[in-house]
C-alpha atoms as a PDB file:
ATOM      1  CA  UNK A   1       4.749 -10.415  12.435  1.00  0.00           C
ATOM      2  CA  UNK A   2       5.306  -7.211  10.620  1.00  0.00           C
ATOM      3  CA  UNK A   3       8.923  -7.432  11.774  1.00  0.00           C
ATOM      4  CA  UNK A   4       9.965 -11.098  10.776  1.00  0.00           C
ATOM      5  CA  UNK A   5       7.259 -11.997   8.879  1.00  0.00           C
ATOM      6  CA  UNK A   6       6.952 -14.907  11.026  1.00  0.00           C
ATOM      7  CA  UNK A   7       3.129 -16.320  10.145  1.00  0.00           C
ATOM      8  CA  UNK A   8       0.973 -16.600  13.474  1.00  0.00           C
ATOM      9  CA  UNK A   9      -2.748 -17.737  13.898  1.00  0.00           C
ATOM     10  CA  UNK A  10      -5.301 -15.365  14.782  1.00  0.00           C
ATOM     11  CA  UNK A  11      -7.091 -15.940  17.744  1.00  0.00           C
ATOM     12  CA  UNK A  12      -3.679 -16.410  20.334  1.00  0.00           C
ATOM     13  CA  UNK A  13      -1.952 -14.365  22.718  1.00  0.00           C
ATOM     14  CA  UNK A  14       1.701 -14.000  22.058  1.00  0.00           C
ATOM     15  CA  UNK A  15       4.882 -13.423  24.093  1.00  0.00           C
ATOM     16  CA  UNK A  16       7.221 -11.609  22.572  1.00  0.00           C
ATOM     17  CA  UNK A  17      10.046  -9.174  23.813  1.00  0.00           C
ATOM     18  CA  UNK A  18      10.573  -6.164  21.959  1.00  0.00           C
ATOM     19  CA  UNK A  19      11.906  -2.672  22.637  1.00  0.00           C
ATOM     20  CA  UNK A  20      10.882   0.695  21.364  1.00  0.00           C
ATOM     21  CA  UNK A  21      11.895   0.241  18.069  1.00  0.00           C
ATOM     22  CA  UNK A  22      10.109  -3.331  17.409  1.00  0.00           C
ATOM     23  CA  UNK A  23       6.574  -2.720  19.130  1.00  0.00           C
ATOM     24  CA  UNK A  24       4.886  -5.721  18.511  1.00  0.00           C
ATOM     25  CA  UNK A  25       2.914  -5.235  14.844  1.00  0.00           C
ATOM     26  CA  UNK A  26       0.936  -8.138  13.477  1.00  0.00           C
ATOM     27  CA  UNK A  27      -0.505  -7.855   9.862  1.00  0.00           C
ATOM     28  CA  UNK A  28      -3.637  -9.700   9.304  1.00  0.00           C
ATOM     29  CA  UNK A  29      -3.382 -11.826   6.222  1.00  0.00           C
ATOM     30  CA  UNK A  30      -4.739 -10.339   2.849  1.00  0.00           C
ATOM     31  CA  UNK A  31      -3.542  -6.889   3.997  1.00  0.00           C
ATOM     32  CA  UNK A  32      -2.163  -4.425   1.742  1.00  0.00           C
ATOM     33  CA  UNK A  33      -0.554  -2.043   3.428  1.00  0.00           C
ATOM     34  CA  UNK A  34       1.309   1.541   1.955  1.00  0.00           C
ATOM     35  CA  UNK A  35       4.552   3.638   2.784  1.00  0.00           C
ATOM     36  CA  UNK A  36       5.530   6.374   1.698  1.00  0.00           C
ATOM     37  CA  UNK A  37       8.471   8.746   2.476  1.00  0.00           C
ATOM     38  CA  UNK A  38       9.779   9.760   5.751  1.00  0.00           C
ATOM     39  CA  UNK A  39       8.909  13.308   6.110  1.00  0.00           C
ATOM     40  CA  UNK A  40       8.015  15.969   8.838  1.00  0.00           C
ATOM     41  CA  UNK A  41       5.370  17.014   6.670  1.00  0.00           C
ATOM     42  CA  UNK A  42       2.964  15.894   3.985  1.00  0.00           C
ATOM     43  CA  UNK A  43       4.885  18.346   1.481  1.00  0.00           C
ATOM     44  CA  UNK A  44       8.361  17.779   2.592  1.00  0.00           C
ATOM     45  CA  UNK A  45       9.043  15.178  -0.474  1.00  0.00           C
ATOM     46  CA  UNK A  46       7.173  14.116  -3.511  1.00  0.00           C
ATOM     47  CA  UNK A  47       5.220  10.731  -2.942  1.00  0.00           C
ATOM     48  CA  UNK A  48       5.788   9.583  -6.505  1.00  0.00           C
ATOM     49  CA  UNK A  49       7.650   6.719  -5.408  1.00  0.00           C
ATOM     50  CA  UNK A  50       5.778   4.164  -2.849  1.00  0.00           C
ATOM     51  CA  UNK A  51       6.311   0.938  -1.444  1.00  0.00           C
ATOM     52  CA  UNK A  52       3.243  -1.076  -1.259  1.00  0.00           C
ATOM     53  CA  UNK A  53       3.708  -4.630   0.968  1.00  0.00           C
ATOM     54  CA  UNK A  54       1.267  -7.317   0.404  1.00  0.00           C
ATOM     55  CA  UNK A  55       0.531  -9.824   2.993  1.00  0.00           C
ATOM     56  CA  UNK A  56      -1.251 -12.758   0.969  1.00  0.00           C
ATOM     57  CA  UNK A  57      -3.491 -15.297   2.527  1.00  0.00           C
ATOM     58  CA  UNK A  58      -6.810 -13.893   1.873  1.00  0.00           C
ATOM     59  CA  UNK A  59      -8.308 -12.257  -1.334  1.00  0.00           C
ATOM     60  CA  UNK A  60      -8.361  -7.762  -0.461  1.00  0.00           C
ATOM     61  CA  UNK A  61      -8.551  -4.770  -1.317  1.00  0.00           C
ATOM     62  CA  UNK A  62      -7.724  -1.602  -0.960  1.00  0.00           C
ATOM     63  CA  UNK A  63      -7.735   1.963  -1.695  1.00  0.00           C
ATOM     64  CA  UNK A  64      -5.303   4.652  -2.068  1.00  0.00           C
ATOM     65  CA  UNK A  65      -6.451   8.013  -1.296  1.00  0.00           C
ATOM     66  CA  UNK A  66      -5.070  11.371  -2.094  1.00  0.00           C
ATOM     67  CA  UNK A  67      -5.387  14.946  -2.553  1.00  0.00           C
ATOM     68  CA  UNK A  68      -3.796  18.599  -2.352  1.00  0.00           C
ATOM     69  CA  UNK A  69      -2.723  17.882   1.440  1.00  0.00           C
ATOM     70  CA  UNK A  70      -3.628  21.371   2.532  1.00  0.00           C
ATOM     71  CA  UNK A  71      -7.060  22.607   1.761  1.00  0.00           C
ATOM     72  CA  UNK A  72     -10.957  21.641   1.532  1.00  0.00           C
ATOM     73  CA  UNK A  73     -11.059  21.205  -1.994  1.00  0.00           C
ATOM     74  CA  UNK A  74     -11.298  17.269  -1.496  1.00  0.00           C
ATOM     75  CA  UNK A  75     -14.819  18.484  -0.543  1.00  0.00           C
ATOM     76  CA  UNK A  76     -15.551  20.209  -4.166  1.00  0.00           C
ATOM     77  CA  UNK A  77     -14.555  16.409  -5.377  1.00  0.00           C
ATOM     78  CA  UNK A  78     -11.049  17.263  -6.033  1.00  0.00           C
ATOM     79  CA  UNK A  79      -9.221  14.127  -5.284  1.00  0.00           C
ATOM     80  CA  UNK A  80      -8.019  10.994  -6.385  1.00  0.00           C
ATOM     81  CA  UNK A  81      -8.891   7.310  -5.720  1.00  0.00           C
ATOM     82  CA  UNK A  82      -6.371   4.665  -7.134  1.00  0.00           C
ATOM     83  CA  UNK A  83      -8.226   0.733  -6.309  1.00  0.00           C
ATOM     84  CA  UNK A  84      -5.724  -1.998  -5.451  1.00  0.00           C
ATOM     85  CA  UNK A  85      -6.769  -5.759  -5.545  1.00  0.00           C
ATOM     86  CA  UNK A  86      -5.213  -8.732  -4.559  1.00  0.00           C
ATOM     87  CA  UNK A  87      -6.572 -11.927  -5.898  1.00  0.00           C
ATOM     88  CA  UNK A  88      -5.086 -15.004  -3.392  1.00  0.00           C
ATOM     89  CA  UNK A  89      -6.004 -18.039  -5.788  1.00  0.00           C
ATOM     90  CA  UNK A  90      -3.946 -16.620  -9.014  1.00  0.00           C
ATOM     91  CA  UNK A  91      -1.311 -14.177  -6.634  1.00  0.00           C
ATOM     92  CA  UNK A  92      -2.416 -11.268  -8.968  1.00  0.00           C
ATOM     93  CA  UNK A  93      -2.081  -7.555  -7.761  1.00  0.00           C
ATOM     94  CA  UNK A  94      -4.552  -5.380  -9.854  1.00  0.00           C
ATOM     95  CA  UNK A  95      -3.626  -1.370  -9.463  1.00  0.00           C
ATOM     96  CA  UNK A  96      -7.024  -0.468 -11.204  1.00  0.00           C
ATOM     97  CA  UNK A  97      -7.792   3.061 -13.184  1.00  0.00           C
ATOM     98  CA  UNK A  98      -7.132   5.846 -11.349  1.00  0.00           C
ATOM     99  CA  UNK A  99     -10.611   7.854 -10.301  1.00  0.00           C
ATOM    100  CA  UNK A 100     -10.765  11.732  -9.940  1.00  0.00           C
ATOM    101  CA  UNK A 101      -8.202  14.512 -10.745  1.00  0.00           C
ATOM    102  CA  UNK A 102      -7.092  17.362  -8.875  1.00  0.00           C
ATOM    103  CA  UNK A 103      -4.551  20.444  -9.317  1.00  0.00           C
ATOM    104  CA  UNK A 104      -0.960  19.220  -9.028  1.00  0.00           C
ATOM    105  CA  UNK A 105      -1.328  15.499  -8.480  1.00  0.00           C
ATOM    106  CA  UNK A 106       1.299  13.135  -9.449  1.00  0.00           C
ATOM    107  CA  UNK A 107       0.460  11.935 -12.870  1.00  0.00           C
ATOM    108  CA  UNK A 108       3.158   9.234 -13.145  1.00  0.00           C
ATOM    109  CA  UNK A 109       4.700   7.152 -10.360  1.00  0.00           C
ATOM    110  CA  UNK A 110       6.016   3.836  -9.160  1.00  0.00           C
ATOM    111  CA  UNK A 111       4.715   1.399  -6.906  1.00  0.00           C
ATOM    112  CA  UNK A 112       8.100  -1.289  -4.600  1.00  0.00           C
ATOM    113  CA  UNK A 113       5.613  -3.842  -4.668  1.00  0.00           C
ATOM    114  CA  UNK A 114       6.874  -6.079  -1.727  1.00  0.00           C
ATOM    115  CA  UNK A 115       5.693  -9.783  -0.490  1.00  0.00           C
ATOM    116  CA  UNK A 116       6.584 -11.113   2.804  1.00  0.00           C
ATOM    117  CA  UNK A 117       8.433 -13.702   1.299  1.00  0.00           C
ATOM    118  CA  UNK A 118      11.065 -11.450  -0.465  1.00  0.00           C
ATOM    119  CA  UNK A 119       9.100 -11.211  -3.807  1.00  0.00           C
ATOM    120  CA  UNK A 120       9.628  -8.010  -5.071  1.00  0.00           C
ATOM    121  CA  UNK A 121       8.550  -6.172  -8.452  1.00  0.00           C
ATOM    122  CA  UNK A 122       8.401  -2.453  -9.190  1.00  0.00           C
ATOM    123  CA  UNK A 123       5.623  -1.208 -11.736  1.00  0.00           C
ATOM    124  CA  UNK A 124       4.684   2.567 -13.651  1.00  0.00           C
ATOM    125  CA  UNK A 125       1.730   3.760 -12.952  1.00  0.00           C
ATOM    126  CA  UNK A 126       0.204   6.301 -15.149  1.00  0.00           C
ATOM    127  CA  UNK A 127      -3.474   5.854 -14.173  1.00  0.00           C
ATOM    128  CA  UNK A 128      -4.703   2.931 -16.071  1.00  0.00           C
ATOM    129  CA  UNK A 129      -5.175  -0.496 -14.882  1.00  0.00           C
ATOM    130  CA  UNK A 130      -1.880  -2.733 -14.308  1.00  0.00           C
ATOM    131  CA  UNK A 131      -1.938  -6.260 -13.371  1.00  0.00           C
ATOM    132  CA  UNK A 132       1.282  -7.610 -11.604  1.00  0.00           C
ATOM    133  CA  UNK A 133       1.657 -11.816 -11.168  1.00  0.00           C
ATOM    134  CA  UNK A 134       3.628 -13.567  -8.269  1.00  0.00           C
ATOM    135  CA  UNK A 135       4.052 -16.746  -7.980  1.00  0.00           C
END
């Protein structure tokens, strides 16, 4: 349950009352899942900062996309592919080498890393593979 992090089994119908601010949200397990900052629009507020929750239970992985927001040049190849990995058996997050470059992206940022359980650790990123242990 994205809300309570209450683990449920797949498979089950669940009854659950909410309102419009807690639709119901369930996160399958080995999910990692990206937020950025509330804006309006894409260019509102840099995205240099980003919370990235990981819901373990399953090995997964994941890319992060990104380019100028407002053009076609992502077709010409301008854009940039950052690989995230989560390993179950040693609770290892892997933020691998960035891939691909374009005009104006964010060279150096930080990644909230976030586990359901509270865990929390916060990590630089300048494009080159980072490894972050939880246990």
């Amino acid at each position: 349950d994205f809300w309570t992090n209450e683990k449920h089994k797949g498979g089950q119908e669940i009854e659950k009352t909410v309102n419009l601010q807690s639709i119901p949200l369930y996160v399958k397990a080995g999910s990692i899942v990206p937020f950025g900052p509330d804006v309006q629009f894409a260019t509102e507020k840099k995205w240099d900062n980003l919370t990235v929750k990981i819901y373990p239970g399953a090995d997964s992985d994941f890319v992060l996309y990104e380019d100028e927001f407002d053009n076609y040049n992502y077709e010409k190849g301008e854009y940039t592919e950052i690989p995230f990995h989560w390993n179950e058996k040693s609770k290892k997050l892997t933020i691998d080498t960035r891939n691909g470059r374009y005009k104006g992206m964010i060279e150096k940022r930080n990644f909230n890393l976030i586990l359901p359980d509270g865990q929390q650790k916060s990590v630089s990123y300048s494009g080159k593979k980072v490894t972050v242990s939880f246990k």
